[in-house]
N, C-alpha and C. Protein backbone atom coordinates (compact mmCIF):
# COMPACT_ATOMS: atom_id res chain seq x y z
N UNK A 1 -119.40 -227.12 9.29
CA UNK A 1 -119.57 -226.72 7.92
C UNK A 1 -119.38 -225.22 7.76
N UNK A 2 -119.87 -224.76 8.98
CA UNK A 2 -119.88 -222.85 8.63
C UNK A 2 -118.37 -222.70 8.74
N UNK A 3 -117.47 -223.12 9.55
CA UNK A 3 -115.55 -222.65 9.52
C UNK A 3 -115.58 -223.02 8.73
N UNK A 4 -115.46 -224.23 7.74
CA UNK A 4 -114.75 -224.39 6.54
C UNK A 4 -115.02 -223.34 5.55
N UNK A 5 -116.07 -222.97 5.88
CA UNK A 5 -116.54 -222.00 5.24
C UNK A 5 -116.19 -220.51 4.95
N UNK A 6 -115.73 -220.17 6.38
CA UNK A 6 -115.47 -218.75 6.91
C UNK A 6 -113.69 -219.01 6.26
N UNK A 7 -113.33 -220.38 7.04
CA UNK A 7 -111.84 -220.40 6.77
C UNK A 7 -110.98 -220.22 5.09
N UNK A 8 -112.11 -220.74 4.35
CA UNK A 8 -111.89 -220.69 2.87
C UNK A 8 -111.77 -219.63 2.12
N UNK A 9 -113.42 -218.62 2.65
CA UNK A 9 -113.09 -217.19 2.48
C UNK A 9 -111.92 -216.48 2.87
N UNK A 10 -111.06 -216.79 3.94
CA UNK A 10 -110.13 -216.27 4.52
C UNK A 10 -108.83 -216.49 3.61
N UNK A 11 -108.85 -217.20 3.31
CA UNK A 11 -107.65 -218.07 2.42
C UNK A 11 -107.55 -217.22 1.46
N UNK A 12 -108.60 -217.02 1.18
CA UNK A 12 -108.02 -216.02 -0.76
C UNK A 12 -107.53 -215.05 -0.88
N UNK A 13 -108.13 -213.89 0.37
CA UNK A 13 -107.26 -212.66 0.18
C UNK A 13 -105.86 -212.62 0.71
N UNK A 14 -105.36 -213.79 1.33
CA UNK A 14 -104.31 -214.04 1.98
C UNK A 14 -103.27 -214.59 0.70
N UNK A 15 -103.68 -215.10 -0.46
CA UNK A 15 -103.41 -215.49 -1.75
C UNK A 15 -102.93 -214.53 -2.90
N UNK A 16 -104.11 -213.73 -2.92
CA UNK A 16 -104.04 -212.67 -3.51
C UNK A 16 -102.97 -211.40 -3.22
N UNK A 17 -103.21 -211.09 -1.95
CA UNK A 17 -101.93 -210.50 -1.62
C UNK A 17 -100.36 -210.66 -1.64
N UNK A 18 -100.46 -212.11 -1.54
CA UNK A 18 -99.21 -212.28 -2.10
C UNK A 18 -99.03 -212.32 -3.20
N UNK A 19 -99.58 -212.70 -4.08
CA UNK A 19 -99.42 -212.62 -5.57
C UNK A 19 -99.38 -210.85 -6.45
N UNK A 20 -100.04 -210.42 -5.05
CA UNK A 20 -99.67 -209.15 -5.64
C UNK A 20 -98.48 -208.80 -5.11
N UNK A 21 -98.13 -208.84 -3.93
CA UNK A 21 -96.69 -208.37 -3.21
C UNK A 21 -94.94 -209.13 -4.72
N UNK A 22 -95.45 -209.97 -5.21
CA UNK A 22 -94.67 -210.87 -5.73
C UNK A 22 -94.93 -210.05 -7.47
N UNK A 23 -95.78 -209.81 -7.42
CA UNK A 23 -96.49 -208.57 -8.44
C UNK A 23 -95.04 -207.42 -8.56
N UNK A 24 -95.50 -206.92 -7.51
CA UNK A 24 -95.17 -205.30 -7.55
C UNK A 24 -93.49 -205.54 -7.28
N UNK A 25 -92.86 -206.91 -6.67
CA UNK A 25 -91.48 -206.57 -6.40
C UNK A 25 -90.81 -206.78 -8.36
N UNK A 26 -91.76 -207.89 -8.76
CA UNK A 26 -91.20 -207.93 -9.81
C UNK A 26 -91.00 -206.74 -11.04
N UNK A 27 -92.55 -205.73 -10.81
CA UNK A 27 -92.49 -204.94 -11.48
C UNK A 27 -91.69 -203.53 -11.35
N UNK A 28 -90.92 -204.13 -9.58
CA UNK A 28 -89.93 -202.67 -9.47
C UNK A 28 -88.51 -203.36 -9.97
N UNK A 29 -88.62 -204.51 -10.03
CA UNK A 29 -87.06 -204.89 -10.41
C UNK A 29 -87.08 -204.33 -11.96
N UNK A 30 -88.00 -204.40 -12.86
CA UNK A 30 -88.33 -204.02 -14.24
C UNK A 30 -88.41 -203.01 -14.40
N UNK A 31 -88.87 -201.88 -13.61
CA UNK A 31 -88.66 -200.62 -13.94
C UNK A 31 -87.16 -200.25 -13.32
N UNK A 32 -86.65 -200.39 -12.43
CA UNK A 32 -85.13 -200.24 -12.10
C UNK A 32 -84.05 -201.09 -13.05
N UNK A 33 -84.54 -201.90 -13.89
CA UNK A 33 -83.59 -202.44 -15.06
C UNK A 33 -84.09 -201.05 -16.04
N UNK A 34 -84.93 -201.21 -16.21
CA UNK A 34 -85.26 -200.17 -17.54
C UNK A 34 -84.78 -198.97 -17.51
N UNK A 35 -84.46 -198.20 -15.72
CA UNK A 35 -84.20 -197.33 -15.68
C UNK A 35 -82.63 -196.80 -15.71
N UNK A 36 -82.25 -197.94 -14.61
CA UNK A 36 -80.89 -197.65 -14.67
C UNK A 36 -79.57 -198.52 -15.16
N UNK A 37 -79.77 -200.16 -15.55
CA UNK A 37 -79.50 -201.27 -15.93
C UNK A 37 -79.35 -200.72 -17.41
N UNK A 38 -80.12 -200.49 -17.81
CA UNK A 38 -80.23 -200.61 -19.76
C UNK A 38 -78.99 -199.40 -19.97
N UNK A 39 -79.62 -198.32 -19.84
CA UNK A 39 -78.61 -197.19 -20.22
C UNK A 39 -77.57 -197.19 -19.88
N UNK A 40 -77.17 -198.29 -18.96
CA UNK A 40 -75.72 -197.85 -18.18
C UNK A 40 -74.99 -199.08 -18.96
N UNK A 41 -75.62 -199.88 -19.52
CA UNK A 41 -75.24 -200.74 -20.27
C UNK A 41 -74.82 -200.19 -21.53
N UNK A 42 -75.50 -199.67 -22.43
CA UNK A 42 -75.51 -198.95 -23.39
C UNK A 42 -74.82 -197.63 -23.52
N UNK A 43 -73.99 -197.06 -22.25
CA UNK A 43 -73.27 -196.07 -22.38
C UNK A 43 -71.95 -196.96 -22.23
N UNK A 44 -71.88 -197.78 -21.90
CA UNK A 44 -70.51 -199.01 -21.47
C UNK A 44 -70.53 -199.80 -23.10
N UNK A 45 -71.12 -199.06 -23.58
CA UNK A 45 -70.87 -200.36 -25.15
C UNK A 45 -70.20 -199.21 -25.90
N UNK A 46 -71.03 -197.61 -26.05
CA UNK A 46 -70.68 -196.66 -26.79
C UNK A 46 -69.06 -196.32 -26.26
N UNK A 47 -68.90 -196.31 -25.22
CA UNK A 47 -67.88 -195.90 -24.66
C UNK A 47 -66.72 -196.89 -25.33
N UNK A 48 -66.84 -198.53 -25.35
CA UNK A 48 -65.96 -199.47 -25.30
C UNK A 48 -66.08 -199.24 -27.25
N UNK A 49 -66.96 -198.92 -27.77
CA UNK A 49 -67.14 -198.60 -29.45
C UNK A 49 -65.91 -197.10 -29.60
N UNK A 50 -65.83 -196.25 -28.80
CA UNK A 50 -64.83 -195.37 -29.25
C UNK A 50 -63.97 -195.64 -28.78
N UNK A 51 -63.45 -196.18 -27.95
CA UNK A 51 -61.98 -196.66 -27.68
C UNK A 51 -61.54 -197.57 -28.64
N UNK A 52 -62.37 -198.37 -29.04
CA UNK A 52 -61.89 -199.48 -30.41
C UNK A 52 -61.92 -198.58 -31.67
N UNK A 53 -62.34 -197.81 -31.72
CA UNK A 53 -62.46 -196.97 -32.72
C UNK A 53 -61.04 -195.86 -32.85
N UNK A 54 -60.42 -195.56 -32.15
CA UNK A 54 -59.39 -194.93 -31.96
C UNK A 54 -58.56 -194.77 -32.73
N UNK A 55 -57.76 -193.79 -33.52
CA UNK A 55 -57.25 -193.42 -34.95
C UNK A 55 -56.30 -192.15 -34.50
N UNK A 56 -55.31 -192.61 -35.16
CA UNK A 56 -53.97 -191.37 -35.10
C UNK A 56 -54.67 -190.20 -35.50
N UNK A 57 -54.16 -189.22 -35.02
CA UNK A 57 -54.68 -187.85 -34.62
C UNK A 57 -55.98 -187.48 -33.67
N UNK A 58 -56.60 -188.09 -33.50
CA UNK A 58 -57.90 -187.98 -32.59
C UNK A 58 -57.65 -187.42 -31.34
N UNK A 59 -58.17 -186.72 -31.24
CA UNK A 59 -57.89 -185.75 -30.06
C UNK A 59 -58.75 -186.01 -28.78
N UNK A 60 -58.10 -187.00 -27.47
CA UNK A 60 -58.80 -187.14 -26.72
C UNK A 60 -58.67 -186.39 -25.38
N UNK A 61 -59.36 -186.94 -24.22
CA UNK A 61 -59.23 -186.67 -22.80
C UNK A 61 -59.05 -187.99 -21.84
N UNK A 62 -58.08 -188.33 -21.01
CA UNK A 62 -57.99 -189.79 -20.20
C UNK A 62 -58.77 -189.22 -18.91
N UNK A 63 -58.67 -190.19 -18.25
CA UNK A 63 -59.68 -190.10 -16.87
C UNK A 63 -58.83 -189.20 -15.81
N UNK A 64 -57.74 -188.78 -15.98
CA UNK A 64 -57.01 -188.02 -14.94
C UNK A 64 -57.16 -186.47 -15.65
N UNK A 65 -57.87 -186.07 -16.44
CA UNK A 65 -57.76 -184.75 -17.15
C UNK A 65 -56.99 -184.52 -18.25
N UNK A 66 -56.25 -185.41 -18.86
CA UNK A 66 -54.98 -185.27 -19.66
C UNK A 66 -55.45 -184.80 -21.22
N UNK A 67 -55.37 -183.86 -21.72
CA UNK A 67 -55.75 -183.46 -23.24
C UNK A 67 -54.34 -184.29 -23.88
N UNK A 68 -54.88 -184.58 -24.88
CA UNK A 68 -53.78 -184.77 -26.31
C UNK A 68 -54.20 -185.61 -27.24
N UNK A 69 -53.45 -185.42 -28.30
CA UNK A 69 -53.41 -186.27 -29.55
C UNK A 69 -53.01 -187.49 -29.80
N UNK A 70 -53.65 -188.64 -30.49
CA UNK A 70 -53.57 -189.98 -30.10
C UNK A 70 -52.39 -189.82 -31.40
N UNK A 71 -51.09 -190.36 -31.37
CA UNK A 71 -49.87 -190.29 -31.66
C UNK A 71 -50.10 -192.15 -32.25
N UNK A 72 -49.92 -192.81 -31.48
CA UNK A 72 -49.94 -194.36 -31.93
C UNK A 72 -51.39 -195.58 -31.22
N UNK A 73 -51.34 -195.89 -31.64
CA UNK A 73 -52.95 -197.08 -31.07
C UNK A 73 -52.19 -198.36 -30.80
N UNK A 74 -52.01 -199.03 -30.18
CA UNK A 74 -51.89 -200.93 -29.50
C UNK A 74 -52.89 -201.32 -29.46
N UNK A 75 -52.86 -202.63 -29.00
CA UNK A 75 -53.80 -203.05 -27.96
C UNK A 75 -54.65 -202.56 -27.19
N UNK A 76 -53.85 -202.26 -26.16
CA UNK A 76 -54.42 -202.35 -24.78
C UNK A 76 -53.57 -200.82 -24.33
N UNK A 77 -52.81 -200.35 -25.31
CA UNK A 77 -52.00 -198.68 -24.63
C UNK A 77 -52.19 -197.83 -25.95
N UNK A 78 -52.37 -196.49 -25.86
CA UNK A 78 -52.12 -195.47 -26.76
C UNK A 78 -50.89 -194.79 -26.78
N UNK A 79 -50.50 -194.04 -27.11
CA UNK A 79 -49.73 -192.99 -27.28
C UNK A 79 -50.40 -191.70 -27.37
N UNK A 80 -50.21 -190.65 -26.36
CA UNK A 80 -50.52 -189.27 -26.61
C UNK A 80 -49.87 -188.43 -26.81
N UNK A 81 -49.80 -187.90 -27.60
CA UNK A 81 -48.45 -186.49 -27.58
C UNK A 81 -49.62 -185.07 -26.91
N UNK A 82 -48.75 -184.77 -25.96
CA UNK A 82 -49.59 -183.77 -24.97
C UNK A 82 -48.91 -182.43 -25.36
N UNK A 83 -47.72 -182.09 -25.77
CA UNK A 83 -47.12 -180.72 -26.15
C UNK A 83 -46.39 -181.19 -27.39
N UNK A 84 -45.33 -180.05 -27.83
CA UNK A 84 -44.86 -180.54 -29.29
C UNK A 84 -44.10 -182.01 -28.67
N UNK A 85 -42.97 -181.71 -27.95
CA UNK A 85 -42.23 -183.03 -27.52
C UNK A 85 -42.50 -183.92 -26.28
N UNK A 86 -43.62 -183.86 -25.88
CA UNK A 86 -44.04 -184.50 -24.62
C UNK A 86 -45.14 -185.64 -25.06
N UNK A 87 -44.55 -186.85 -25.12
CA UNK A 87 -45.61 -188.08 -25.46
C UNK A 87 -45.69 -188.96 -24.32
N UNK A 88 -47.00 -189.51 -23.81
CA UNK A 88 -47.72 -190.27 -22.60
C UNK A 88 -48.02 -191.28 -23.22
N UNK A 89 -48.11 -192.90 -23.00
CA UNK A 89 -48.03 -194.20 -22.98
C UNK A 89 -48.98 -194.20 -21.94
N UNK A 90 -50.36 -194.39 -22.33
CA UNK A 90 -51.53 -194.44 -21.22
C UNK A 90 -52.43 -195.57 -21.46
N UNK A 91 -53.17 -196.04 -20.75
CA UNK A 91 -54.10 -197.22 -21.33
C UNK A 91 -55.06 -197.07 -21.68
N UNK A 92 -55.08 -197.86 -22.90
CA UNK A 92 -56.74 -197.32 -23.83
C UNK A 92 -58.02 -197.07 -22.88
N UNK A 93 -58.04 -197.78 -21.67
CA UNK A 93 -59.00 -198.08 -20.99
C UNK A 93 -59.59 -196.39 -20.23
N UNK A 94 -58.08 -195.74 -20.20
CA UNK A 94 -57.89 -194.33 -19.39
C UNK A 94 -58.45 -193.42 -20.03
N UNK A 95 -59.32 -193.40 -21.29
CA UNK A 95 -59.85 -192.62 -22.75
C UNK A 95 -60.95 -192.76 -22.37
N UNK A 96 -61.70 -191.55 -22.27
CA UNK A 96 -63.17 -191.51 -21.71
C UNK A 96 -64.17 -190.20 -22.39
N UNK A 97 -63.11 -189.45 -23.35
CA UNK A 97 -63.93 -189.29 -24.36
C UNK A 97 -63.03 -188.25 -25.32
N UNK A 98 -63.95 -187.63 -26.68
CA UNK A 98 -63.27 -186.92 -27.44
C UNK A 98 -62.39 -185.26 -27.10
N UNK A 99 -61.74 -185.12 -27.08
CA UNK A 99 -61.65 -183.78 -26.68
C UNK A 99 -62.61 -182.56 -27.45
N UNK A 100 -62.43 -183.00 -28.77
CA UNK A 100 -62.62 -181.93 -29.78
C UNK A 100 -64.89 -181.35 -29.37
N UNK A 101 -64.93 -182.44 -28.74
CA UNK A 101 -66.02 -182.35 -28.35
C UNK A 101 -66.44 -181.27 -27.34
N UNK A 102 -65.92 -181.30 -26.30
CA UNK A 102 -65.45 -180.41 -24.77
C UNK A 102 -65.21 -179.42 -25.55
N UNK A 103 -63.93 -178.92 -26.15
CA UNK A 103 -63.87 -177.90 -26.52
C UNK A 103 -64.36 -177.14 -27.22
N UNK A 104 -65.59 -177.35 -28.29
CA UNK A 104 -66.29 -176.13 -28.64
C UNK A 104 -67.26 -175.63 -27.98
């Protein structure tokens, strides 16, 4: 009667600990969504919102450094005119933000 006894007591904190271990992994997966999951989500929407947004004359920057003026909009390609007679056929996707922004 006394082991069942001792053994029962034994049992719970062995319970408890896991429920906390199962605790704390869940509550780091929740703070590492909150931290780095959400915003990175939400900079991938703003980002994919100005590329759809894209309008003749807008003055951007592509991912290789390239300044210029959005000349024509497609689909899936822009047109930049980079000097008076120099126009680039780049993919909308390559637009990663405003120029006019950078430059002041």
């Amino acid at each position: 009667m006394m082991v069942t006894i001792l053994q029962a007591a034994g049992a719970a904190p062995s319970t408890t600990s896991s429920l906390m271990t199962w605790g704390m992994l869940i509550l780091i997966f929740v703070v590492m969504w909150f931290f780095m999951i959400r915003p990175q989500r939400k900079q991938q929407k703003e980002l994919q919102a100005f590329r759809d947004g894209l309008k003749k004359g807008d003055k951007v920057v592509t991912v290789g450094g390239i300044f210029g003026t959005v000349e024509e909009v497609k689909d899936d390609s822009i047109l930049l005119k980079v000097d008076k007679e120099v126009k680039l056929r780049v993919a909308k996707s390559s637009v990663v933000k405003d120029s006019t922004q950078t430059q002041q």
